[in-house]
C-alpha atoms as a PDB file:
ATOM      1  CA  UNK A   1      -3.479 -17.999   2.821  1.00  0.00           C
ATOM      2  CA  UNK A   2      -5.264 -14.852   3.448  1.00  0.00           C
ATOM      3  CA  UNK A   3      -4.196 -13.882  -0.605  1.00  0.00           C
ATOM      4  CA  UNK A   4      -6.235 -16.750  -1.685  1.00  0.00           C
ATOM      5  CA  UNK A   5      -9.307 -15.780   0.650  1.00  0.00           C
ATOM      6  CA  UNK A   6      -8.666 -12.390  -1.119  1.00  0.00           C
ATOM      7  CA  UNK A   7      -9.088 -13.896  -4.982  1.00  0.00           C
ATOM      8  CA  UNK A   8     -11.505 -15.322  -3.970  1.00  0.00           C
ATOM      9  CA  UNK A   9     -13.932 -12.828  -2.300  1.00  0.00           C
ATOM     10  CA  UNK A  10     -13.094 -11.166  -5.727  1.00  0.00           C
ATOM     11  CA  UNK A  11     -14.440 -13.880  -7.980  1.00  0.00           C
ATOM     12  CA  UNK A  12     -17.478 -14.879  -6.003  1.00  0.00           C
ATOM     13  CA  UNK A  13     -18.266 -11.307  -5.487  1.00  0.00           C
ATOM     14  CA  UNK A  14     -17.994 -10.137  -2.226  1.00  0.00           C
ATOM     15  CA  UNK A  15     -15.792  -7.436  -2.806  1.00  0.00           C
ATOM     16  CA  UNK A  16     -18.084  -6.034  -5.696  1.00  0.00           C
ATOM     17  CA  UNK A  17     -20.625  -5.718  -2.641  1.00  0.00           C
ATOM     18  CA  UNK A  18     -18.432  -3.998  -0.031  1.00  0.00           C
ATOM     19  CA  UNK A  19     -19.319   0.073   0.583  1.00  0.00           C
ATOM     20  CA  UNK A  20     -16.193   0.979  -1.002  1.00  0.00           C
ATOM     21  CA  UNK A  21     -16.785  -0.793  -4.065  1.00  0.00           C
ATOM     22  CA  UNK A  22     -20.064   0.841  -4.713  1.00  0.00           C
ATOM     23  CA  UNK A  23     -18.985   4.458  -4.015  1.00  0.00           C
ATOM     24  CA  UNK A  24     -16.788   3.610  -7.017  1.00  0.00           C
ATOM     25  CA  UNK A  25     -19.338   2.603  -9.103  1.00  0.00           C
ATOM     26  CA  UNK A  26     -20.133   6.381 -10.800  1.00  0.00           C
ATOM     27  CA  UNK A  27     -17.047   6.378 -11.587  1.00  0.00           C
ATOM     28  CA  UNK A  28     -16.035   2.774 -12.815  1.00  0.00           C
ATOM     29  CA  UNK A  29     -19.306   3.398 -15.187  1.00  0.00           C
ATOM     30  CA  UNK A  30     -17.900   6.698 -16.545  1.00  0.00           C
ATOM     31  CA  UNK A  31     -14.687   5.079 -17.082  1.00  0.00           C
ATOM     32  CA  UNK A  32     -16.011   1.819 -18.787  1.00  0.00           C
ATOM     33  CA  UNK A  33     -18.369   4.508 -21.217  1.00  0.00           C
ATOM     34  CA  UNK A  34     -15.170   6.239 -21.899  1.00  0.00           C
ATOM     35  CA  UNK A  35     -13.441   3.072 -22.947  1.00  0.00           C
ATOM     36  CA  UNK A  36     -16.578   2.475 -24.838  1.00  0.00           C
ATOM     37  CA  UNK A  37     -16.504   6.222 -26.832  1.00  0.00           C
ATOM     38  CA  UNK A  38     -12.884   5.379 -27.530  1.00  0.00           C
ATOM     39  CA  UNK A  39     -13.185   2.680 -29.445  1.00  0.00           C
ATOM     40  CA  UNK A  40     -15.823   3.511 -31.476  1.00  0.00           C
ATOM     41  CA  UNK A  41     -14.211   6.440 -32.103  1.00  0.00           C
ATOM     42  CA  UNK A  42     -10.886   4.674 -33.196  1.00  0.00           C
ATOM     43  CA  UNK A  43     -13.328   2.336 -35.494  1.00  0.00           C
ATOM     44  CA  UNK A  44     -14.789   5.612 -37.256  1.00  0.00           C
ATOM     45  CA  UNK A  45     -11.513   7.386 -38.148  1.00  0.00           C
ATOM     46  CA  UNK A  46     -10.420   4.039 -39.667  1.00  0.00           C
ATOM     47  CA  UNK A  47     -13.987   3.914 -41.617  1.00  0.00           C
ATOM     48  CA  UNK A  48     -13.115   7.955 -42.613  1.00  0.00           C
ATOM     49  CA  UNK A  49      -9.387   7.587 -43.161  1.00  0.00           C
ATOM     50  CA  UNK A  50     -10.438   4.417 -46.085  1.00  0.00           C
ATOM     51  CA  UNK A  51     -13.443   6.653 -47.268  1.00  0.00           C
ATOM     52  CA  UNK A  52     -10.594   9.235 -47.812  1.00  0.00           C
ATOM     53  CA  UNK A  53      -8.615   7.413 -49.646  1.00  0.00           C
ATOM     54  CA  UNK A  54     -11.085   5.793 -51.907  1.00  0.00           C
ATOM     55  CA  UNK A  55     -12.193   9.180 -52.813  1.00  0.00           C
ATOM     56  CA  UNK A  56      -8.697  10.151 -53.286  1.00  0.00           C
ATOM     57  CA  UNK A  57      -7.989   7.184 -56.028  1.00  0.00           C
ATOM     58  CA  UNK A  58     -11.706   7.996 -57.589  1.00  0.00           C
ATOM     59  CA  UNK A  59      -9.807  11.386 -57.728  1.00  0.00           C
ATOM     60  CA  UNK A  60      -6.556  10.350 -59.508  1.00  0.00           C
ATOM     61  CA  UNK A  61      -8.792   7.948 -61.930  1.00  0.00           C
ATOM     62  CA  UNK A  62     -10.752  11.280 -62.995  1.00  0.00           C
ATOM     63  CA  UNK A  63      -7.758  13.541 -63.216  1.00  0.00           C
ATOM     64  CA  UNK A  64      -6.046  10.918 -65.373  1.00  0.00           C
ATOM     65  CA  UNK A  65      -9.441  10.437 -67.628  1.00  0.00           C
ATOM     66  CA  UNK A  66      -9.759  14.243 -68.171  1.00  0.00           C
ATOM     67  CA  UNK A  67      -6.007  14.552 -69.074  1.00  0.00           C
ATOM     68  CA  UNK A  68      -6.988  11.792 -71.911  1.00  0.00           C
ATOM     69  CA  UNK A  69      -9.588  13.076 -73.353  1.00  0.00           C
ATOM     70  CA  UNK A  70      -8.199  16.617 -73.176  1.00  0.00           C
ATOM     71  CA  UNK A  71      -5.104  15.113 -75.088  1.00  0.00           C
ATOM     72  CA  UNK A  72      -7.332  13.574 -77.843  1.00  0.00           C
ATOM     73  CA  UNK A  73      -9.723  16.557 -77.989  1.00  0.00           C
ATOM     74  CA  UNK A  74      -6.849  18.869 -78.777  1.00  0.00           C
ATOM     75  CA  UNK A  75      -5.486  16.248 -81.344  1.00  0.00           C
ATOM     76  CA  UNK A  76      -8.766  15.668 -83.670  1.00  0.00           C
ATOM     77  CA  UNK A  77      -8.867  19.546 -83.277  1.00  0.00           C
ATOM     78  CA  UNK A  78      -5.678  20.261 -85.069  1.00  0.00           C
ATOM     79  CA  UNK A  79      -6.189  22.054 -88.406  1.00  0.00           C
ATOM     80  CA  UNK A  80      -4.686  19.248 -90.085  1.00  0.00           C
ATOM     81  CA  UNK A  81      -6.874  15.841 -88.250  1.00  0.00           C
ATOM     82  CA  UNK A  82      -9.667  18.199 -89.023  1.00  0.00           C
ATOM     83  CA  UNK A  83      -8.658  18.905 -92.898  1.00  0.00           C
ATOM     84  CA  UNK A  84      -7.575  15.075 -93.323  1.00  0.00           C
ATOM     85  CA  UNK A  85     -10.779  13.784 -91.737  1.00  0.00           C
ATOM     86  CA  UNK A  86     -13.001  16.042 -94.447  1.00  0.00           C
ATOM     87  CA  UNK A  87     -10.473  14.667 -97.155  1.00  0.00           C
ATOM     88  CA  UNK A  88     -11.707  10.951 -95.922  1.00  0.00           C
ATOM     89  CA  UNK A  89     -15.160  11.813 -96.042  1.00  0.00           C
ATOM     90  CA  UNK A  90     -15.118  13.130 -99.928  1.00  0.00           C
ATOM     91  CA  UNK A  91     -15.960  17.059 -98.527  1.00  0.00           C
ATOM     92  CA  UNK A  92     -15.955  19.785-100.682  1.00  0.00           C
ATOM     93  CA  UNK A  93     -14.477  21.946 -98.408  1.00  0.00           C
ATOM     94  CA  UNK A  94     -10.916  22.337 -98.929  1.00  0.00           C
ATOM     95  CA  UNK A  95      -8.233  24.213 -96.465  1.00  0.00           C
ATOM     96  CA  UNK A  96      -7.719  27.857 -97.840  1.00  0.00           C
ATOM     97  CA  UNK A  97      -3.991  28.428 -98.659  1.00  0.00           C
ATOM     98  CA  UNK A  98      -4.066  32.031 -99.443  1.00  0.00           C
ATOM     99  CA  UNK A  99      -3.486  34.527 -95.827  1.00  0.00           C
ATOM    100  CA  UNK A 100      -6.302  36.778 -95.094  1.00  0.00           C
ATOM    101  CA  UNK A 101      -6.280  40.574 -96.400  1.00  0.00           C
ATOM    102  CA  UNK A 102      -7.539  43.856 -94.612  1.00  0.00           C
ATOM    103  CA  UNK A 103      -9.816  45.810 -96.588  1.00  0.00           C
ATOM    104  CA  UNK A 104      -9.457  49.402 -95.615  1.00  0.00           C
ATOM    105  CA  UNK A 105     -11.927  51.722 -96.886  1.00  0.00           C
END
């Protein structure tokens, strides 16, 4: 019986008021802000770690876009998108067949 007289001098308090309890209680309060730090700390790597890896899709997504539009840049660049686009449009400019010559003096 003296286990139950135990419990319960735990739950109504009485041990929480003994001398030996309270000598304790610097360090049950450092170890209960410890526990504290700890988790928040656990809660703000998770927070980085998914900041991370949004930034590291927004990263993909931009490579891929600039690999597209470096693609099509260097296609309607091409001598020949650039000579059949002036042909569409009715220029007068015309592609010049004939090499280019040094003149030496």
């Amino acid at each position: 019986m003296a286990d139950a007289h135990d419990i319960q001098s735990w739950l109504n308090g009485d041990k929480l008021r003994s001398q030996k309890i309270r000598e304790q209680y610097p360090l049950i309060a450092l170890i209960v802000c410890l526990i504290f730090i700890y988790i928040l700390m656990g809660y703000q790597s998770a927070k980085q770690q998914h900041r991370l890896t949004d930034t590291k899709k927004e990263m993909l997504d931009a490579k891929f876009r600039y690999m597209t539009i470096s693609a099509q840049l260097t296609n309607t660049t091409r001598q020949s998108q650039i000579v059949e686009a002036l042909e569409e449009r009715g220029s007068a400019l015309r592609e010049n067949r004939i090499p280019p010559t040094k003149i030496d003096n």
